[in-house]
Protein backbone atom coordinates (compact mmCIF):
# COMPACT_ATOMS: atom_id res chain seq x y z
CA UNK A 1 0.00 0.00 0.00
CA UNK A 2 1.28 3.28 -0.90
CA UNK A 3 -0.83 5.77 1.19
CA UNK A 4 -1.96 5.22 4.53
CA UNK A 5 -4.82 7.33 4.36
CA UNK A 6 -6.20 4.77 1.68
CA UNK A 7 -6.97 1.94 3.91
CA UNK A 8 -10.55 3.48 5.26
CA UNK A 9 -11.15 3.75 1.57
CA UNK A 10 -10.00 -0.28 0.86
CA UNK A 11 -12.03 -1.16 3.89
CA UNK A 12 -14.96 0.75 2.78
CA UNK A 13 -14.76 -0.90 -1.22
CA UNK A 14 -14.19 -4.58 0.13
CA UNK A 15 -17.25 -4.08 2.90
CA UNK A 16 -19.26 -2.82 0.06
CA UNK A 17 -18.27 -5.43 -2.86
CA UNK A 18 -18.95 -8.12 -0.24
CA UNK A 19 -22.43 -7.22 0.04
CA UNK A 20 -23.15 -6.67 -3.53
CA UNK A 21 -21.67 -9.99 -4.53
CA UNK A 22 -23.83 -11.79 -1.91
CA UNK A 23 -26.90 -9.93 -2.98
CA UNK A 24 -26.11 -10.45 -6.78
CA UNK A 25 -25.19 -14.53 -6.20
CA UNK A 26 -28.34 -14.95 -3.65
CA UNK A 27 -30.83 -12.86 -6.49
CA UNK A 28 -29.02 -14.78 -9.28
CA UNK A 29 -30.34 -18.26 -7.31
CA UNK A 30 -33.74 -17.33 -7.20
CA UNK A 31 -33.77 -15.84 -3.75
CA UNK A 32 -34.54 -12.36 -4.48
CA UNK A 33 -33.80 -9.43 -2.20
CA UNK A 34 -32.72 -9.43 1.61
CA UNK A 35 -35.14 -8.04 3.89
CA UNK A 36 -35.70 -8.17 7.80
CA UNK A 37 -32.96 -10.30 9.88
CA UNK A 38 -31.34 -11.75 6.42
CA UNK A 39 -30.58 -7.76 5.34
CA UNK A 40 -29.45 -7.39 9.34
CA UNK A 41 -27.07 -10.11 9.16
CA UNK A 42 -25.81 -9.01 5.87
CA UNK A 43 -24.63 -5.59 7.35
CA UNK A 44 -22.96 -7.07 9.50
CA UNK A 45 -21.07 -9.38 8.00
CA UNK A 46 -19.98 -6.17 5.47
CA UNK A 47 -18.88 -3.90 8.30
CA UNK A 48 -17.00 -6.89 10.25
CA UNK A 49 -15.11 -7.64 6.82
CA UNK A 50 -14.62 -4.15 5.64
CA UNK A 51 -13.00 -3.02 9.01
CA UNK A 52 -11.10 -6.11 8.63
CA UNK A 53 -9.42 -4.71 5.59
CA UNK A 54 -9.61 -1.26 7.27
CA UNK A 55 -6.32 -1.60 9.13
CA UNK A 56 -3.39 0.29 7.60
CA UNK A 57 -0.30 -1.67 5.77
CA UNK A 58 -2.17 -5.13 5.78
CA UNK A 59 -3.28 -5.50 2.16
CA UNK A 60 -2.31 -8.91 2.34
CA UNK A 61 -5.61 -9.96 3.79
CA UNK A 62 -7.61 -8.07 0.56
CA UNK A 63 -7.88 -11.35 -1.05
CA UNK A 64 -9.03 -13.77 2.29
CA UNK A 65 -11.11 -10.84 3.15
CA UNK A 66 -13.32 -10.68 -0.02
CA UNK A 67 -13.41 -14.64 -0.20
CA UNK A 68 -14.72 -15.44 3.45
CA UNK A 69 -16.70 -12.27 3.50
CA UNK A 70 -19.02 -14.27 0.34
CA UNK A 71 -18.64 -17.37 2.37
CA UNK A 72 -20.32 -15.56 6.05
CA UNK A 73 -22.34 -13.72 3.86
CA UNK A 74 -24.01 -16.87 1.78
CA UNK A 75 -23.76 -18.16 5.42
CA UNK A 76 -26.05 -15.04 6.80
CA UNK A 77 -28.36 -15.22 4.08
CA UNK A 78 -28.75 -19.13 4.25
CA UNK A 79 -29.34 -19.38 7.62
CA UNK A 80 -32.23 -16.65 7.45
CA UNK A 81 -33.55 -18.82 4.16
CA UNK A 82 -33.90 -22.05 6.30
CA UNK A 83 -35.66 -20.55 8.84
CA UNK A 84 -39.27 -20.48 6.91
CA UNK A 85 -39.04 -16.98 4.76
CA UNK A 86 -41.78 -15.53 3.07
CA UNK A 87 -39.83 -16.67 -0.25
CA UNK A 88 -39.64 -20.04 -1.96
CA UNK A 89 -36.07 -19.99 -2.30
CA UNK A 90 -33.99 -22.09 0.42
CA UNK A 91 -30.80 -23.78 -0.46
CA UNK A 92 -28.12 -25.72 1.77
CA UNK A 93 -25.82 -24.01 4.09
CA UNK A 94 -22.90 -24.83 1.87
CA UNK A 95 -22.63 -23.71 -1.17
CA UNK A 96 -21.88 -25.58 -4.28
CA UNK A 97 -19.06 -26.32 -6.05
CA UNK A 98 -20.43 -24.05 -9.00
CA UNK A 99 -21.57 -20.94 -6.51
CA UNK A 100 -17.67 -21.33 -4.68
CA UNK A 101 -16.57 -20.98 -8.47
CA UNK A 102 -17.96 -18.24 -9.51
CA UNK A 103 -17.73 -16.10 -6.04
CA UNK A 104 -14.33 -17.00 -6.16
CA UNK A 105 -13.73 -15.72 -9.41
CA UNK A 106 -15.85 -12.71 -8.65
CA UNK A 107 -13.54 -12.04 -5.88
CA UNK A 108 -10.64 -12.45 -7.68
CA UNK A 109 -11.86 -9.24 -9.91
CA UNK A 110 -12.94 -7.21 -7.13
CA UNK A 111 -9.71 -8.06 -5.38
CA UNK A 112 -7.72 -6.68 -8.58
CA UNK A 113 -9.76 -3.63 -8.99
CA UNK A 114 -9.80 -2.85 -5.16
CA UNK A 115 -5.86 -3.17 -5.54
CA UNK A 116 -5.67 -0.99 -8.64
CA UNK A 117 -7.86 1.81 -7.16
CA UNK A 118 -5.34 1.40 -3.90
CA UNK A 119 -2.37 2.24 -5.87
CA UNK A 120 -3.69 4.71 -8.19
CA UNK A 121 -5.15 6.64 -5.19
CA UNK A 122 -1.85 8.57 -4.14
CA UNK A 123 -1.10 9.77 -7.65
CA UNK A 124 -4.77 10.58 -8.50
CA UNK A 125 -5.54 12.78 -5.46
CA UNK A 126 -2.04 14.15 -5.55
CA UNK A 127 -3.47 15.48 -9.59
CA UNK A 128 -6.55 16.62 -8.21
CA UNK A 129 -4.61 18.64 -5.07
CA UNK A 130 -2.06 20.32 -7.82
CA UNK A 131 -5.42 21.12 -10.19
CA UNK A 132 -7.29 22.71 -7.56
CA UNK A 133 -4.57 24.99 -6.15
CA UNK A 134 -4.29 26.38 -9.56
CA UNK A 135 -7.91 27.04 -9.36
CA UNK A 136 -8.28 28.10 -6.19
CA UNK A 137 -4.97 29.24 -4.27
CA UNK A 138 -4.59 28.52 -0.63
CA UNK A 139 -3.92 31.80 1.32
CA UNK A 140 -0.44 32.27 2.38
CA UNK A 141 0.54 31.54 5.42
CA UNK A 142 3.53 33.58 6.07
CA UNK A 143 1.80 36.53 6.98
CA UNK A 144 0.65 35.97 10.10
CA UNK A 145 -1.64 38.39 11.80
CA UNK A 146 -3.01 38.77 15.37
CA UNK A 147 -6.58 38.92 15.94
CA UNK A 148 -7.51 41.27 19.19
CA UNK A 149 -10.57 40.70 20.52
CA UNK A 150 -12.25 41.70 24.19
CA UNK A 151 -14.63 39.94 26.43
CA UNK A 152 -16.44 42.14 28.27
CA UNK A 153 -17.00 40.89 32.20
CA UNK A 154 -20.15 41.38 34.19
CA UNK A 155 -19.47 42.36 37.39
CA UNK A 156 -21.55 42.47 40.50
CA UNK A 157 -19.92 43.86 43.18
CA UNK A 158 -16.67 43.98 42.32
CA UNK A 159 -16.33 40.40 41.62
CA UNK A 160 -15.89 39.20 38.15
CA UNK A 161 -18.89 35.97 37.16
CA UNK A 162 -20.10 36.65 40.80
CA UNK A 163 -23.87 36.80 39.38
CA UNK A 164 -22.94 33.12 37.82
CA UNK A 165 -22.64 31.22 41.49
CA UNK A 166 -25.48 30.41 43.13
CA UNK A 167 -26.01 30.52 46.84
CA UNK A 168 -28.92 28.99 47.17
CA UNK A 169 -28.84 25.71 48.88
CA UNK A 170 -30.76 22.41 48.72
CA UNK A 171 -33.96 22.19 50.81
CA UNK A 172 -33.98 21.55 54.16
């Protein structure tokens, strides 16, 4: 990883893939959309994965992180299938050896493009930075001014914030 600051950003894009792969694969199998506890777990399994990935200088876990995120999440939706839906669709809790296929492959891509956007992120917002300062110039900071400003202080009886104190005293 070349830029720290681009790890919210990876953990953010694998959370986010995750959950669009599982709602693609689960739609794709007849099971239509996620609602109630199924849509629930499915959060959840996205945030877990994406702060996961989240942590600064471990892009080695990109990969594992996108392929067990599609296994919890076929695991989240499948358990909320078997319990008696509203919807037709219920399949097994493990998937087969076609559906590990093709979320594996789909994985693989996100994985790539994930990576790709992570290096290309340094040099793209360092573009973007030299663009906009031609547009819009910061103000220098070498002159540096003092700003004078005055609070004026009630006083009651000679005190300074004497009004402010109360002496009254809880019931007796």
């Amino acid at each position: 990883m070349t830029d720290a600051s681009a790890a919210p950003l990876r953990g953010g894009a694998v959370g986010s893939v995750t959950a669009a792969l599982a709602v693609a694969a689960h739609g794709m199998a007849g099971g239509g959309y996620p609602h109630g506890s199924a849509l629930a777990l499915l959060v959840v399994v996205s945030i877990g994965i994406g702060a996961l990935t989240a942590i600064p200088r471990r892009s080695t876990v990109l990969l594992p992180a996108l392929m067990g995120g599609q296994l919890l999440a076929h695991v989240a939706l499948s358990l909320t299938d078997m319990s008696g839906s509203m919807s037709e669709h219920q399949h097994s809790l493990l998937p087969s050896a076609a559906m590990i296929g093709f979320h594996a492959a789909a994985s693989i891509v996100a994985g790539l493009l994930i990576a790709a956007a992570e290096r290309l992120y340094g040099p793209i917002t360092s573009v973007v930075r030299a663009v906009l300062a031609l547009l819009a110039p910061l103000p220098d900071g070498s002159a540096v001014g003092r700003v004078r400003f005055s609070v004026a202080m009630p006083s009651v009886d000679g005190t300074a914030l004497d009004w402010v104190i109360s002496r009254r005293g809880p019931p007796v």
